[in-house]
Protein backbone atom coordinates (compact mmCIF):
# COMPACT_ATOMS: atom_id res chain seq x y z
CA UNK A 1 -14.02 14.85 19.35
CA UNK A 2 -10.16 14.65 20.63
CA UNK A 3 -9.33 13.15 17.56
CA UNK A 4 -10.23 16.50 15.86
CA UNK A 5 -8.88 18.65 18.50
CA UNK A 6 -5.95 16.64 17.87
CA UNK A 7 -5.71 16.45 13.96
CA UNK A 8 -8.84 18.82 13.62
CA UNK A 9 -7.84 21.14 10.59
CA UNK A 10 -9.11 23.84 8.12
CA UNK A 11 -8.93 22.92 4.95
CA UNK A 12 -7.15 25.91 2.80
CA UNK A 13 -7.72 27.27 -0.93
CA UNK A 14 -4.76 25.87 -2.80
CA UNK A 15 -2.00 23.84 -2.29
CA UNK A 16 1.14 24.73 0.18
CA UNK A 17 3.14 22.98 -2.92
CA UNK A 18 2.45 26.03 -5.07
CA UNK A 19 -0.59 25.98 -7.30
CA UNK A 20 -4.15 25.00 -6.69
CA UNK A 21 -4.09 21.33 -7.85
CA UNK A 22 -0.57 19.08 -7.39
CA UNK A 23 -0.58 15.80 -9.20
CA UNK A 24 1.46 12.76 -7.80
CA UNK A 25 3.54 11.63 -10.88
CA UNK A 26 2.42 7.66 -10.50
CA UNK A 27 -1.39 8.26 -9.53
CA UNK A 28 -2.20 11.86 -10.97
CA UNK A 29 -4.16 12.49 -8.15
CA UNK A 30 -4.94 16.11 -6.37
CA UNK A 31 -2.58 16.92 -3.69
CA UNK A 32 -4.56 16.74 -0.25
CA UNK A 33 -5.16 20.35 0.87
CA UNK A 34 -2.44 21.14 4.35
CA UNK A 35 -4.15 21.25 7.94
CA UNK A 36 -3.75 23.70 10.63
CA UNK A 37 -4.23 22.08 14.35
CA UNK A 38 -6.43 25.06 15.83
CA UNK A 39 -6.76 23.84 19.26
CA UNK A 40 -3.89 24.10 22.07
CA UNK A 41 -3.18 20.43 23.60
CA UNK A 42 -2.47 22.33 27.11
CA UNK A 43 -0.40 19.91 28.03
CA UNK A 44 1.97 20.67 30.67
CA UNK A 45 5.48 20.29 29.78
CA UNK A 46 7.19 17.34 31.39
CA UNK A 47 10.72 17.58 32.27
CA UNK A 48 11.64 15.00 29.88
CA UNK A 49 15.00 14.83 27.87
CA UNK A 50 14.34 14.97 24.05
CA UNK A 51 17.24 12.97 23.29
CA UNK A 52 15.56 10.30 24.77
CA UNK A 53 13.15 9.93 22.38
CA UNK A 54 15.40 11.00 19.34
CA UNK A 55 17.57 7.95 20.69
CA UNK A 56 15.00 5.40 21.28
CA UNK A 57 13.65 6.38 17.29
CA UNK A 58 16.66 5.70 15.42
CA UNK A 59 16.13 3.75 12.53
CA UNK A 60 18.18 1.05 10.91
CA UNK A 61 19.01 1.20 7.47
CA UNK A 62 16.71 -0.21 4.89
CA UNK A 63 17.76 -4.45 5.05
CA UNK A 64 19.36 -4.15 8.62
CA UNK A 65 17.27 -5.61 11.58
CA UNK A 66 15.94 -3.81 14.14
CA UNK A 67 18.04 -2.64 16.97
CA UNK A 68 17.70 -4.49 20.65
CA UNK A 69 15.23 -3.82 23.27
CA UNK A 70 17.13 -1.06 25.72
CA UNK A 71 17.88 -1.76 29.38
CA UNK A 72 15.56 -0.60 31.91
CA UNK A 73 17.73 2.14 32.79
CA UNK A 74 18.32 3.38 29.53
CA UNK A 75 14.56 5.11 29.31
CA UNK A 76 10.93 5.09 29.91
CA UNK A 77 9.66 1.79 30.13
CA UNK A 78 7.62 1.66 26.04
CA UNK A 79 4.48 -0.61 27.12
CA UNK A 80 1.85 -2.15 23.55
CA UNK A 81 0.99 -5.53 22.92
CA UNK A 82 3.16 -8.42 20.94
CA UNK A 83 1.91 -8.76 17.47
CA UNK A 84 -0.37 -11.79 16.04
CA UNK A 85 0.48 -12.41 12.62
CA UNK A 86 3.46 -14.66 12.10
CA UNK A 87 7.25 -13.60 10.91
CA UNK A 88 6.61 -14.05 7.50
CA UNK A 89 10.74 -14.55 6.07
CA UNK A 90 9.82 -12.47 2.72
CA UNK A 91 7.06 -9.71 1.64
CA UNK A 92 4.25 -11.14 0.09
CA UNK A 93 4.02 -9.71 -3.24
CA UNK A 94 0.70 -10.39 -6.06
CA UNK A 95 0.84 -10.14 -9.77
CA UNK A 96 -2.25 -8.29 -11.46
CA UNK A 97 -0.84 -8.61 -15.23
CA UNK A 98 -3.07 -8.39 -18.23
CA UNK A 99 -3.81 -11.81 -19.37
CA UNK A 100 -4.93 -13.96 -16.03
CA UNK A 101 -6.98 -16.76 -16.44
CA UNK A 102 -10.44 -15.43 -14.87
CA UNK A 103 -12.01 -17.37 -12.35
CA UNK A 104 -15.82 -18.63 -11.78
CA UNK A 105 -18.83 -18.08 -13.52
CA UNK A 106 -18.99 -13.84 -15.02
CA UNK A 107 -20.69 -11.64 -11.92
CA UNK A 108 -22.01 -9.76 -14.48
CA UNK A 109 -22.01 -9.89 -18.45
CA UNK A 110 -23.57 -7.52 -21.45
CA UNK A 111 -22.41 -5.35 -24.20
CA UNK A 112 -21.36 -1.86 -24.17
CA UNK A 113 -18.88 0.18 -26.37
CA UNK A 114 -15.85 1.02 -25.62
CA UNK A 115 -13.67 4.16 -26.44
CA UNK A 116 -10.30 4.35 -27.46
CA UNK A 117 -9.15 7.41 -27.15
CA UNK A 118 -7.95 8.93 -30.27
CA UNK A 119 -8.63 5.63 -32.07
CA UNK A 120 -12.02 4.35 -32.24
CA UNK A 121 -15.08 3.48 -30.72
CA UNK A 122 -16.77 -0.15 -31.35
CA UNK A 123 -19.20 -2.82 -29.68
CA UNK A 124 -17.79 -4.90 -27.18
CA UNK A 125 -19.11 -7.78 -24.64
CA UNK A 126 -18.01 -6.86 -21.31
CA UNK A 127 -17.61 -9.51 -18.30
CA UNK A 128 -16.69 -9.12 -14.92
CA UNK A 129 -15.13 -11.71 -12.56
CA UNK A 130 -14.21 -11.97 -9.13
CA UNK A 131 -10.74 -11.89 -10.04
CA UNK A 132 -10.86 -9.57 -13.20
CA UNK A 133 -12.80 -9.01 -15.96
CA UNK A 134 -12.25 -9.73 -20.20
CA UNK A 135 -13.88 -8.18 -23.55
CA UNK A 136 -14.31 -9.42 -26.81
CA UNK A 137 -14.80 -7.01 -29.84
CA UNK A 138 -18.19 -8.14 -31.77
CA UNK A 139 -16.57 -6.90 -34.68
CA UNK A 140 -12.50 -6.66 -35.30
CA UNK A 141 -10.77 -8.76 -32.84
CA UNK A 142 -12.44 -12.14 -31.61
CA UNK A 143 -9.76 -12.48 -29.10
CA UNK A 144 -10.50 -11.91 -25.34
CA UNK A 145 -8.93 -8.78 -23.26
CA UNK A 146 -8.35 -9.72 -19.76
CA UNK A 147 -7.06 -7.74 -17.18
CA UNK A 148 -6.94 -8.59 -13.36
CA UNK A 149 -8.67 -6.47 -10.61
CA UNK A 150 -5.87 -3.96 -9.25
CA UNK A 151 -6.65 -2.53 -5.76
CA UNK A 152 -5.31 0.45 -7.41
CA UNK A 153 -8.29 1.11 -9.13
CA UNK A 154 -11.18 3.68 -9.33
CA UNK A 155 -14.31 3.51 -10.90
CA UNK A 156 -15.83 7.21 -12.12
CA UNK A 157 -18.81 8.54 -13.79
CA UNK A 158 -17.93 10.79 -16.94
CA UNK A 159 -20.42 13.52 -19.09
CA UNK A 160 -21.33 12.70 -22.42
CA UNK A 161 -18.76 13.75 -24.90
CA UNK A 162 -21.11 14.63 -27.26
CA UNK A 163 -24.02 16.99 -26.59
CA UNK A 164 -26.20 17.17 -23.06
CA UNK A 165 -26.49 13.97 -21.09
CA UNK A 166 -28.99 11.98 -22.27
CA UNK A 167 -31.14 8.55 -20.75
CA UNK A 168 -29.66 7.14 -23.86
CA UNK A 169 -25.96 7.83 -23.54
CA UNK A 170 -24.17 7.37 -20.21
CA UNK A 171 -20.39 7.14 -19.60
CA UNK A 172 -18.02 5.77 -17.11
CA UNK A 173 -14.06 5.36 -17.19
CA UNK A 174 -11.81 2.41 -14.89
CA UNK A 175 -8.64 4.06 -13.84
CA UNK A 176 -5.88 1.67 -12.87
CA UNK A 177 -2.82 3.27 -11.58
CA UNK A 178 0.95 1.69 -11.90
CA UNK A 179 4.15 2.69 -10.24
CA UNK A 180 6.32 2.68 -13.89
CA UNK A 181 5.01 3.67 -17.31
CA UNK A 182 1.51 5.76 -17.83
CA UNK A 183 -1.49 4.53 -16.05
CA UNK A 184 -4.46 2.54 -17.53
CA UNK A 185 -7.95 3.71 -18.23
CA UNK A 186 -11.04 2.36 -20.02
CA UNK A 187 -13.79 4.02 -21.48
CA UNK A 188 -17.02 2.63 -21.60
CA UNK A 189 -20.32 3.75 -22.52
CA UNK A 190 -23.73 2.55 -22.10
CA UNK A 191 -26.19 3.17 -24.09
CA UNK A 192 -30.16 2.42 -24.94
CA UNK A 193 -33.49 3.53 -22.58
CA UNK A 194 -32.32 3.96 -19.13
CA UNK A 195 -28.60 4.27 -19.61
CA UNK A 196 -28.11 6.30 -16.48
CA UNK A 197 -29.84 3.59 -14.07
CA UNK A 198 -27.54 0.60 -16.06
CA UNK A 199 -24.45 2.36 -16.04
CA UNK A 200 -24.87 2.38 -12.05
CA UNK A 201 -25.04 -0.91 -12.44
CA UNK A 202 -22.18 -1.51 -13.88
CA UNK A 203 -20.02 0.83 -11.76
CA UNK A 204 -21.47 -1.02 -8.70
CA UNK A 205 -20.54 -4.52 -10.09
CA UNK A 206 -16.80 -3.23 -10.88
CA UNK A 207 -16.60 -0.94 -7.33
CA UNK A 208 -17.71 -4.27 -5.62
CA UNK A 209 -15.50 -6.60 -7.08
CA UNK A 210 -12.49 -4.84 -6.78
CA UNK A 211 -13.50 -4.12 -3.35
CA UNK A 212 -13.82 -7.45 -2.29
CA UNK A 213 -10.37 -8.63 -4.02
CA UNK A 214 -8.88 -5.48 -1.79
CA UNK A 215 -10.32 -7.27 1.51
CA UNK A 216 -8.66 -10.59 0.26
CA UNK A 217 -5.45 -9.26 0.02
CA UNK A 218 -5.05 -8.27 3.12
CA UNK A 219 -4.40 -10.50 6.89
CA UNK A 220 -6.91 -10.21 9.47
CA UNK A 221 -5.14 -7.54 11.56
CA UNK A 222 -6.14 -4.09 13.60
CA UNK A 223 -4.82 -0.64 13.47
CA UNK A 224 -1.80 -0.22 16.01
CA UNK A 225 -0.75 2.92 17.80
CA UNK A 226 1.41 1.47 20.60
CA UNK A 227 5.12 -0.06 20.14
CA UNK A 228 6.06 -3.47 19.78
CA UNK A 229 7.65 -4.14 23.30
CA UNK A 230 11.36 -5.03 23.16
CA UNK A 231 11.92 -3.22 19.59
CA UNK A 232 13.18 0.15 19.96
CA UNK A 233 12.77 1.19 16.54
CA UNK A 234 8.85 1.62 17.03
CA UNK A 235 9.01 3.61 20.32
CA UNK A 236 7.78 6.92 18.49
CA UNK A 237 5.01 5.19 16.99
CA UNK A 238 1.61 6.99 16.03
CA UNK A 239 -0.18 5.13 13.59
CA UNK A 240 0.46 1.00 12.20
CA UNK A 241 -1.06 -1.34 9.87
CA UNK A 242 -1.13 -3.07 6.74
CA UNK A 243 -0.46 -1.39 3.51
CA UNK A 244 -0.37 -2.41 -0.25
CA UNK A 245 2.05 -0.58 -2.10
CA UNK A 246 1.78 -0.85 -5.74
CA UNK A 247 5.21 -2.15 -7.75
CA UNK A 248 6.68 -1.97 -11.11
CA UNK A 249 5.57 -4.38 -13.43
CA UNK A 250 1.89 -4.61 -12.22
CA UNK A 251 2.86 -6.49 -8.71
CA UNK A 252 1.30 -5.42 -5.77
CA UNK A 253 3.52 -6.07 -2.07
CA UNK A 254 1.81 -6.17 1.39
CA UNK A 255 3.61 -4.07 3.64
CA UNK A 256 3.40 -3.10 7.35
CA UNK A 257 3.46 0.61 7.56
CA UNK A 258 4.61 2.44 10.28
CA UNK A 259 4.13 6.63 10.92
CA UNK A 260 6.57 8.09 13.35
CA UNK A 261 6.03 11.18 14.95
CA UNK A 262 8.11 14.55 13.78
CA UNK A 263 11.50 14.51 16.32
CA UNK A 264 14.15 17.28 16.25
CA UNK A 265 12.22 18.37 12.63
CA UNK A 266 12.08 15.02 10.97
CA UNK A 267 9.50 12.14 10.48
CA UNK A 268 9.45 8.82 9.22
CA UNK A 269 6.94 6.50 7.53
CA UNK A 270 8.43 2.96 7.89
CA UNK A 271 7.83 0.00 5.98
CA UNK A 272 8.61 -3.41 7.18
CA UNK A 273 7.54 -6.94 6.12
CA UNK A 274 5.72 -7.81 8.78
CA UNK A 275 3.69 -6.47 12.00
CA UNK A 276 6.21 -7.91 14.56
CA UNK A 277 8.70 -5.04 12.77
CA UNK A 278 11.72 -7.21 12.76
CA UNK A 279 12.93 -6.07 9.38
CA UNK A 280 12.66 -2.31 7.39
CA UNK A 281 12.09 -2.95 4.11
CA UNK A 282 11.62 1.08 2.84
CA UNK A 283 12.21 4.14 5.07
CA UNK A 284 9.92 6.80 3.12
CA UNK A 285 11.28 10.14 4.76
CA UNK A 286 8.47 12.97 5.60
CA UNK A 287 9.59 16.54 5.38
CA UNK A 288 7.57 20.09 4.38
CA UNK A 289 7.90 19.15 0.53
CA UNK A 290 6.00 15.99 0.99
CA UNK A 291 3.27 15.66 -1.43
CA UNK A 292 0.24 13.97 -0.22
CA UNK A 293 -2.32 13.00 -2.92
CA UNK A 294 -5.22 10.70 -3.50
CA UNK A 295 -8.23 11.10 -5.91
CA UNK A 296 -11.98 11.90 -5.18
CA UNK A 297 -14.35 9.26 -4.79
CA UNK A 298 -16.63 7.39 -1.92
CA UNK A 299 -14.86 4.77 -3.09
CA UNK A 300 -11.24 5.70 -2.97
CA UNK A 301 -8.62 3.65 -0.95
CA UNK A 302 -6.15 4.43 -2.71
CA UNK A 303 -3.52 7.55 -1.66
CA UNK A 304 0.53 8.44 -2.70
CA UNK A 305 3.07 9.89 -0.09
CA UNK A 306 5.69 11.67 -3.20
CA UNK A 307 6.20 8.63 -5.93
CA UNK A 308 5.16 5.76 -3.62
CA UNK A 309 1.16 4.67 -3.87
CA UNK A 310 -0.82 2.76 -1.44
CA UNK A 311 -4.15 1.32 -0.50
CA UNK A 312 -5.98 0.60 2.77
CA UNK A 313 -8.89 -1.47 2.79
CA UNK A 314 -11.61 0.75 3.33
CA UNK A 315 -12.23 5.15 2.72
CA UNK A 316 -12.56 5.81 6.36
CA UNK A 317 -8.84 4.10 6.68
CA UNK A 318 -7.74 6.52 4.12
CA UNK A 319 -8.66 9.14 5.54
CA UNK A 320 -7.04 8.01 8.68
CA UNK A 321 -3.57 7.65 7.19
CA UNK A 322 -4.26 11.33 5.46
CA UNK A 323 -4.96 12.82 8.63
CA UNK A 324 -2.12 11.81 10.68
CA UNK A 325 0.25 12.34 7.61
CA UNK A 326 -1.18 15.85 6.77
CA UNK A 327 -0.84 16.39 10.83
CA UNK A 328 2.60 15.28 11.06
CA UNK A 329 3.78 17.85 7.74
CA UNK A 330 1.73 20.56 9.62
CA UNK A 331 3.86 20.33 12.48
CA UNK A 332 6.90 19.61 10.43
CA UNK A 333 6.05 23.11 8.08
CA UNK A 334 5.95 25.20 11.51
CA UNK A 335 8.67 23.93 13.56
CA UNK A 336 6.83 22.17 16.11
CA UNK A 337 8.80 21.17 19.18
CA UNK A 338 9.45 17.65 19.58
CA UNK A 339 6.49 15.99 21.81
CA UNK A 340 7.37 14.98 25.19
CA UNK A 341 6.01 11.24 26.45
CA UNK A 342 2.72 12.61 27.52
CA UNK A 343 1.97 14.37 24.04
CA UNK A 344 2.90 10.89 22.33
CA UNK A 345 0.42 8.91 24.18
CA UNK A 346 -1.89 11.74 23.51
CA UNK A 347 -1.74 11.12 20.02
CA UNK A 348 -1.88 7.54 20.32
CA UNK A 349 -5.17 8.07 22.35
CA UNK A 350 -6.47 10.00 19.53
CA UNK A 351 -5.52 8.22 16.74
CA UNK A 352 -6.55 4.96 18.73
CA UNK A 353 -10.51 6.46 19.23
CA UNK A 354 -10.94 7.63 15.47
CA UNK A 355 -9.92 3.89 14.43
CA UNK A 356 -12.12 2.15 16.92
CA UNK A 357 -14.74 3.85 15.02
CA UNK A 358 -14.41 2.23 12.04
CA UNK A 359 -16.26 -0.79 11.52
CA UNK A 360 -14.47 -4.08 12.21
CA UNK A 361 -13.38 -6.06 8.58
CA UNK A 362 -12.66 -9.27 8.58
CA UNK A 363 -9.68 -11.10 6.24
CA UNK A 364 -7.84 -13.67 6.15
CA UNK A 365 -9.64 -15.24 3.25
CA UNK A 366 -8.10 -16.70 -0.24
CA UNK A 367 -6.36 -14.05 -1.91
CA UNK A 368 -7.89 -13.31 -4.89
CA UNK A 369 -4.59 -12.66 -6.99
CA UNK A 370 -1.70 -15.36 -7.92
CA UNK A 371 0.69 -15.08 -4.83
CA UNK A 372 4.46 -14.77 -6.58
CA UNK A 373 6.75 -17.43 -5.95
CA UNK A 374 9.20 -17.00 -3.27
CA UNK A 375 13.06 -17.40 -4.52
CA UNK A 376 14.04 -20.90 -2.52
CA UNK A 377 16.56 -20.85 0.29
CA UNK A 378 19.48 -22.85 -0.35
CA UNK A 379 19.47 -26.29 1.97
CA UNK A 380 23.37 -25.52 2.05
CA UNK A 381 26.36 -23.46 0.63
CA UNK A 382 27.33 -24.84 -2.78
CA UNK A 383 30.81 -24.68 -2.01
CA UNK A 384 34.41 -24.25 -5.04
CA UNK A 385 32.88 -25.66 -8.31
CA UNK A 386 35.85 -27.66 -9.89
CA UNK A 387 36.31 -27.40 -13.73
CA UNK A 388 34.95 -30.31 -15.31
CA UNK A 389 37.05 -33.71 -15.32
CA UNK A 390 38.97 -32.48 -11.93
CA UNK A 391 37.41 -34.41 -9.82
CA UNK A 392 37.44 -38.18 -11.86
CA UNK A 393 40.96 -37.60 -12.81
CA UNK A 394 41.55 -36.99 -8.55
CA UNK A 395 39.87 -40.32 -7.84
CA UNK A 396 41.97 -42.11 -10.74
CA UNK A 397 45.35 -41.21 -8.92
CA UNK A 398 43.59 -42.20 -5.67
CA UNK A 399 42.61 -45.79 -7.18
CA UNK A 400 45.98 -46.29 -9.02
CA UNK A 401 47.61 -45.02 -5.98
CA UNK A 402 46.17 -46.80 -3.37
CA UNK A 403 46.01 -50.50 -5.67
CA UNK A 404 50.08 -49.93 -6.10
CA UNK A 405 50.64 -50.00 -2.24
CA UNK A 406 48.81 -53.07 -1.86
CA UNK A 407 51.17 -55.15 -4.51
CA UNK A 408 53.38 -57.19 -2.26
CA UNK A 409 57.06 -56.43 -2.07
């Protein structure tokens, strides 16, 4: 496949970070092992000026907006396709706090125990939701738990603490992972004749629902590999589309992404707020120190560049965004020469056929998490604020002014 002649790799023991496993500090996740590109492009060498490129890549900083389309003169004519989505004015941005108010009738009820650990463990009745799920303990605390689906969740099976696994005694944990303070995880355990087969059940309920509030989150919108025409900023443009990157305080942003191809020894992975790339939010800077992390799983979307985590909507887009990052640090590790304009569109061709094969998802669809507020734009500038009384003691020298010029001489 060119896509794996392209990004095709061998997967090494250990990682290049020093040590065998590297954890990212907000998802504790194993580092993703480096690539090697075995196979020569053979591409012959255009006589093409690097600084073009380097020029036609400069980024703005993180606020500014992006630069003006360039004169025809000024370089090779960048040719893609003019965005869908509309200019949103801010990033869309969710809440997934503890305490939502769940919505619709459970997906899926029963009673379970669940583990603290360290603490205790005690009988609880377990609910899931579309939008979440609650627990009540049958015992201490009649209050309800509930926590809102995260798309930065994973869903694993565990072995039995105590003794061999049994039929009676299965276990599964519900990792949620946050950008500031330690990350969440239940414990729950099922027990009773055919534990094994109703702890799948569970999992699947949970994988399913917090797959489906992943899909809502996101706009209908296709994986770009071609510039927007007119802004400059995307000419060395590899790989684009929608991100969720998770935020303090248990918010979740939508982001378009943007991976730029290594020039002069540097690469870029550019956030903006919206596909027409109009305004950086985050310039995320890619160099041979990079970790790259995610966590095992089928069901996995979720993956960290360093401290910042993000989600795709499906595994096979994850491992898109791995590959072309892992590619990118290969190249970055060895010194690769800058590409000329023929190796870019290379990559873009390669990048473009391993994303046609994944299968169409559709979106657009209620989002399945409160939408924050947006701070209101002032109608007009509020202008000097007086001290209170200035103004009626102006319009009483005004009135006693203007009534003594009318009194006849």
């Amino acid at each position: 496949m060119l896509f794996d002649a392209l990004i095709g790799y061998t997967r090494r023991g250990g990682s290049s970070l020093g040590g065998g496993t590297t954890c990212s500090e907000n998802i504790g996740c194993q580092t993703v092992p480096e690539v090697c590109c075995e196979a020569d492009l053979g591409l012959d060498n255009e006589v093409v000026l690097v600084e073009d490129i380097v020029e036609a890549s400069r980024l703005p900083l993180t606020g500014e907006a992006a630069p003006a389309a360039p004169a025809a003169e000024e370089g090779p004519n960048f040719f893609g396709v003019f965005p869908a989505g509309p200019q949103t004015a801010e990033v869309t941005t969710y809440s997934a706090k503890i305490g939502l108010e769940l919505q619709g009738e459970p997906l899926c009820t029963g009673k379970l125990l669940y583990i603290r650990p360290g603490d205790t463990i005690s009988e609880v009745t377990l609910s899931l939701h579309t939008n979440g799920f609650g627990f009540i303990d049958d015992r201490s605390d009649p209050s309800t738990t509930r926590w809102g689906w995260s798309p930065f969740s994973l869903v694993e099976k565990l072995n039995a603490v105590m003794g061999n696994p049994s039929d009676f005694w299965a276990e599964f944990k519900m990792s949620v992972f946050r950008q500031t303070g330690e990350d969440m995880t239940f414990y729950f355990v099922v027990t009773g004749v055919d534990a094994q087969k109703r702890r799948d059940i569970w999992m699947d309920a949970m994988t399913n629902a917090i797959r489906q509030l992943t899909l809502s989150l996101f706009p209908p919108f296709a994986i770009a590999v071609h510039p927007v025409p007119g802004v400059r900023s995307t000419s060395t443009r590899i790989l684009a589309g929608y991100l969720l990157r998770c935020e303090p305080n248990d918010m979740v942003s939508l982001l378009y992404c943007e991976l730029h191809s290594y020039i002069y020894g540097e690469a870029r992975l550019v956030q903006y707020r919206n596909e027409w790339c109009d305004q950086i939010v985050r310039c995320v800077l890619l160099t041979t120190q990079t970790v790259i992390s995610t966590r095992a799983g089928a069901a996995c979307t979720v993956f960290a560049v360093d401290d910042t985590c993000f989600c795709v909507r499906t595994p096979d887009e994850k491992e898109l965004w791995l590959r072309a990052v892992s590619n990118i640090k290969v190249k970055l590790r060895f010194a690769g020469p800058s590409p000329t304009f023929a190796e870019l569109d290379v990559m873009r061709a390669c990048v473009l056929q391993r994303a046609m094969e994944i299968p169409d998802l559709k979106g657009g669809v209620v989002p399945m998490l409160p939408v924050l507020p947006r701070n209101p734009v002032p109608l007009c500038p509020v202008g000097d604020l007086e001290p209170a009384g200035v103004l009626e003691e102006c319009l009483r020298e005004v009135s006693v002014a203007s009534s003594g010029s009318q009194q006849p001489a």
